[in-house]
C-alpha atoms as a PDB file:
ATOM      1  CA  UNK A   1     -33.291 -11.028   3.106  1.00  0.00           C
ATOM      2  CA  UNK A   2     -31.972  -9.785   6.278  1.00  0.00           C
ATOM      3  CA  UNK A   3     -29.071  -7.869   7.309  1.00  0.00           C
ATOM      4  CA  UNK A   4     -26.772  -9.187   9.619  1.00  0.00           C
ATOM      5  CA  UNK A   5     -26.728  -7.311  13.196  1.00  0.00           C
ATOM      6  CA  UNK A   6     -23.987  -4.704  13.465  1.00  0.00           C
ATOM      7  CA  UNK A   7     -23.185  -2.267  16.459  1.00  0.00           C
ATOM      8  CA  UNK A   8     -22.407   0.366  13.871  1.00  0.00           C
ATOM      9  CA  UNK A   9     -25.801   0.295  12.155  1.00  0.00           C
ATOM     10  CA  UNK A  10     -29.081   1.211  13.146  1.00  0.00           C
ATOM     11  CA  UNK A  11     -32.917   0.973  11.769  1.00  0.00           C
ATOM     12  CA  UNK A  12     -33.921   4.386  11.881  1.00  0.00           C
ATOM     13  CA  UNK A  13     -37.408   6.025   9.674  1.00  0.00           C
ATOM     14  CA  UNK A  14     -36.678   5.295   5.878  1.00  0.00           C
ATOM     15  CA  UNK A  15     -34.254   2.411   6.455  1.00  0.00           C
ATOM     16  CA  UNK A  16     -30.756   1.874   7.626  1.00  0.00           C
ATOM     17  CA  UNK A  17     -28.382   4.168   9.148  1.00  0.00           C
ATOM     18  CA  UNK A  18     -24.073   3.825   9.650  1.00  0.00           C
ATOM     19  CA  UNK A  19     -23.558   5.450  13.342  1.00  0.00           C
ATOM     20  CA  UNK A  20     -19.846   5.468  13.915  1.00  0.00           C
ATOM     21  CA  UNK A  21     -18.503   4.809  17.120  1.00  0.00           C
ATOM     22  CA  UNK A  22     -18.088   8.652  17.841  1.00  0.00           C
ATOM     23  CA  UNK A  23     -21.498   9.192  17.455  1.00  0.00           C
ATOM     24  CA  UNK A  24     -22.168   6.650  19.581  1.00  0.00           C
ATOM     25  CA  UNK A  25     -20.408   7.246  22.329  1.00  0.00           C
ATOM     26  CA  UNK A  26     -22.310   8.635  25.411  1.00  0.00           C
ATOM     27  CA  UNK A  27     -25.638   8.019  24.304  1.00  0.00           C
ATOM     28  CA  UNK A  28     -26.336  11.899  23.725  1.00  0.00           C
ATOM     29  CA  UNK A  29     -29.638  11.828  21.741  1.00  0.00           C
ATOM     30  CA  UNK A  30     -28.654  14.970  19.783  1.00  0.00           C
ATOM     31  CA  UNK A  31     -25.295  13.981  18.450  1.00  0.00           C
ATOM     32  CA  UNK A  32     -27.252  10.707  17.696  1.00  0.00           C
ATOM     33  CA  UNK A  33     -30.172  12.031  15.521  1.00  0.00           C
ATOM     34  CA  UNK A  34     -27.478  14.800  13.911  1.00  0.00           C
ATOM     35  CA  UNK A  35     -25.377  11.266  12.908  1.00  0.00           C
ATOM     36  CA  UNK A  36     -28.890   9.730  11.774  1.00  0.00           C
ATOM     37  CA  UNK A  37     -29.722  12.857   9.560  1.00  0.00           C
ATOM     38  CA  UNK A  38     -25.876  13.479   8.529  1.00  0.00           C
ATOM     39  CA  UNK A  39     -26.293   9.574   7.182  1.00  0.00           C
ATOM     40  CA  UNK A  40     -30.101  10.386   5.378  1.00  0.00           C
ATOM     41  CA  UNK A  41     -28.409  13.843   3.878  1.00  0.00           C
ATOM     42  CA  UNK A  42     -25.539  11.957   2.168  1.00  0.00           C
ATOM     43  CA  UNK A  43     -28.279   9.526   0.247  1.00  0.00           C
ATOM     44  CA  UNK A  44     -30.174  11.472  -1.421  1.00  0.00           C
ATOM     45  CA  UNK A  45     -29.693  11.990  -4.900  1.00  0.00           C
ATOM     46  CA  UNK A  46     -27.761  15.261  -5.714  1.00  0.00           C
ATOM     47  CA  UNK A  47     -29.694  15.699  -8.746  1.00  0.00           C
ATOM     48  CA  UNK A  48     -32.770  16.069  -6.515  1.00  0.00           C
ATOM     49  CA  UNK A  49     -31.350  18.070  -4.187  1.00  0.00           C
ATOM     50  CA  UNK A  50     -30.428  20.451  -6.915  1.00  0.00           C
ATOM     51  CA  UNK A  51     -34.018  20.765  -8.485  1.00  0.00           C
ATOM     52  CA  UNK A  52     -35.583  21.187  -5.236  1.00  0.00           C
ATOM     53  CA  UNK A  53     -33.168  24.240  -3.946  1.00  0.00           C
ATOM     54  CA  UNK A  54     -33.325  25.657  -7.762  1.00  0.00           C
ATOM     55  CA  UNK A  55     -37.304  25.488  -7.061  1.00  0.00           C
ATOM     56  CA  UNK A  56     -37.227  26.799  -3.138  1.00  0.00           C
ATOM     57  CA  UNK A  57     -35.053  29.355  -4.151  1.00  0.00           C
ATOM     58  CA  UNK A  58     -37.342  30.695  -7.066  1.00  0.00           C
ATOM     59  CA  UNK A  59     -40.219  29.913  -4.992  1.00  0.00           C
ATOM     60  CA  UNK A  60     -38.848  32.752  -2.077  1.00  0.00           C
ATOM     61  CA  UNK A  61     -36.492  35.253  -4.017  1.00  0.00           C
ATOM     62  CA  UNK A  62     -36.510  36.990  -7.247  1.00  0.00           C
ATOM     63  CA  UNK A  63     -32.568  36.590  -7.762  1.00  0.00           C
ATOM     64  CA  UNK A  64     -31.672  34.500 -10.788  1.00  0.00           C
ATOM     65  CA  UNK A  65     -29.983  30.817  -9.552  1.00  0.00           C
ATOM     66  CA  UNK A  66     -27.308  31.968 -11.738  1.00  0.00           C
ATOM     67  CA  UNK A  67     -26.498  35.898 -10.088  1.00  0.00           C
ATOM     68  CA  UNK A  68     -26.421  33.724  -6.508  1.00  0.00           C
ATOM     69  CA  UNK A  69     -22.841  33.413  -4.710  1.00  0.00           C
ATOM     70  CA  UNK A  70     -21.410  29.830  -4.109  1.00  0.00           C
ATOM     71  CA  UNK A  71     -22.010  30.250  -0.365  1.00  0.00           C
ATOM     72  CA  UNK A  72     -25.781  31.358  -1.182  1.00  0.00           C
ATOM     73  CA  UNK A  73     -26.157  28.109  -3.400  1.00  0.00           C
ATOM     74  CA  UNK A  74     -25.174  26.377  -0.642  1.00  0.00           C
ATOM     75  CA  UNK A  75     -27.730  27.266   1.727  1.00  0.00           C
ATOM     76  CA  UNK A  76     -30.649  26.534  -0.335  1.00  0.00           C
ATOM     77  CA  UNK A  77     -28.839  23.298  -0.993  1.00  0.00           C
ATOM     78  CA  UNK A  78     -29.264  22.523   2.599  1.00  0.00           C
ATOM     79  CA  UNK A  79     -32.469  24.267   3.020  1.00  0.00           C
ATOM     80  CA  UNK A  80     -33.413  21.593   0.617  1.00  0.00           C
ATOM     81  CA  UNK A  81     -32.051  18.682   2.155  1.00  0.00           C
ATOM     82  CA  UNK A  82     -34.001  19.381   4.862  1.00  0.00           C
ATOM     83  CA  UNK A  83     -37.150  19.110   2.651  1.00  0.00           C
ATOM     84  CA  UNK A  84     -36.122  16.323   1.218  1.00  0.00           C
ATOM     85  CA  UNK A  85     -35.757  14.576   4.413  1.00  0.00           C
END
């Protein structure tokens, strides 16, 4: 089955992405791969990204998941996003 062509969406590595038309304008080909990973971020699984900071974090600290702040969470959350992607 194919998709239908859109402006707003592009083919990018591991499928399909929704660039709005901010992130579009201008062509800039940093605010375009931020928009690209922005879209990957958002679909993965939180579930995932949960196990994977719980398992960077133990892997690089020897602070319990629990004792961390909200903010500190956070971070590895990202950090492992990044991964992930």
């Amino acid at each position: 089955m194919t998709q239908p062509e859109r402006d707003d969406v592009q083919h990018v590595p591991g499928g399909f992405a929704h660039i709005s038309e901010e992130e579009q304008v201008g062509g800039n080909p940093v605010v375009h791969h931020l928009a690209v990973y922005k879209t990957r971020a958002r679909m993965i699984d939180d579930s995932r990204v949960e196990r994977r900071a719980r398992e960077l974090q133990a892997a690089s600290s020897f602070d319990d998941w629990d004792g961390l702040s909200g903010d500190d969470r956070e971070l590895w959350r990202h950090m492992a996003r990044l991964d992930l992607i």
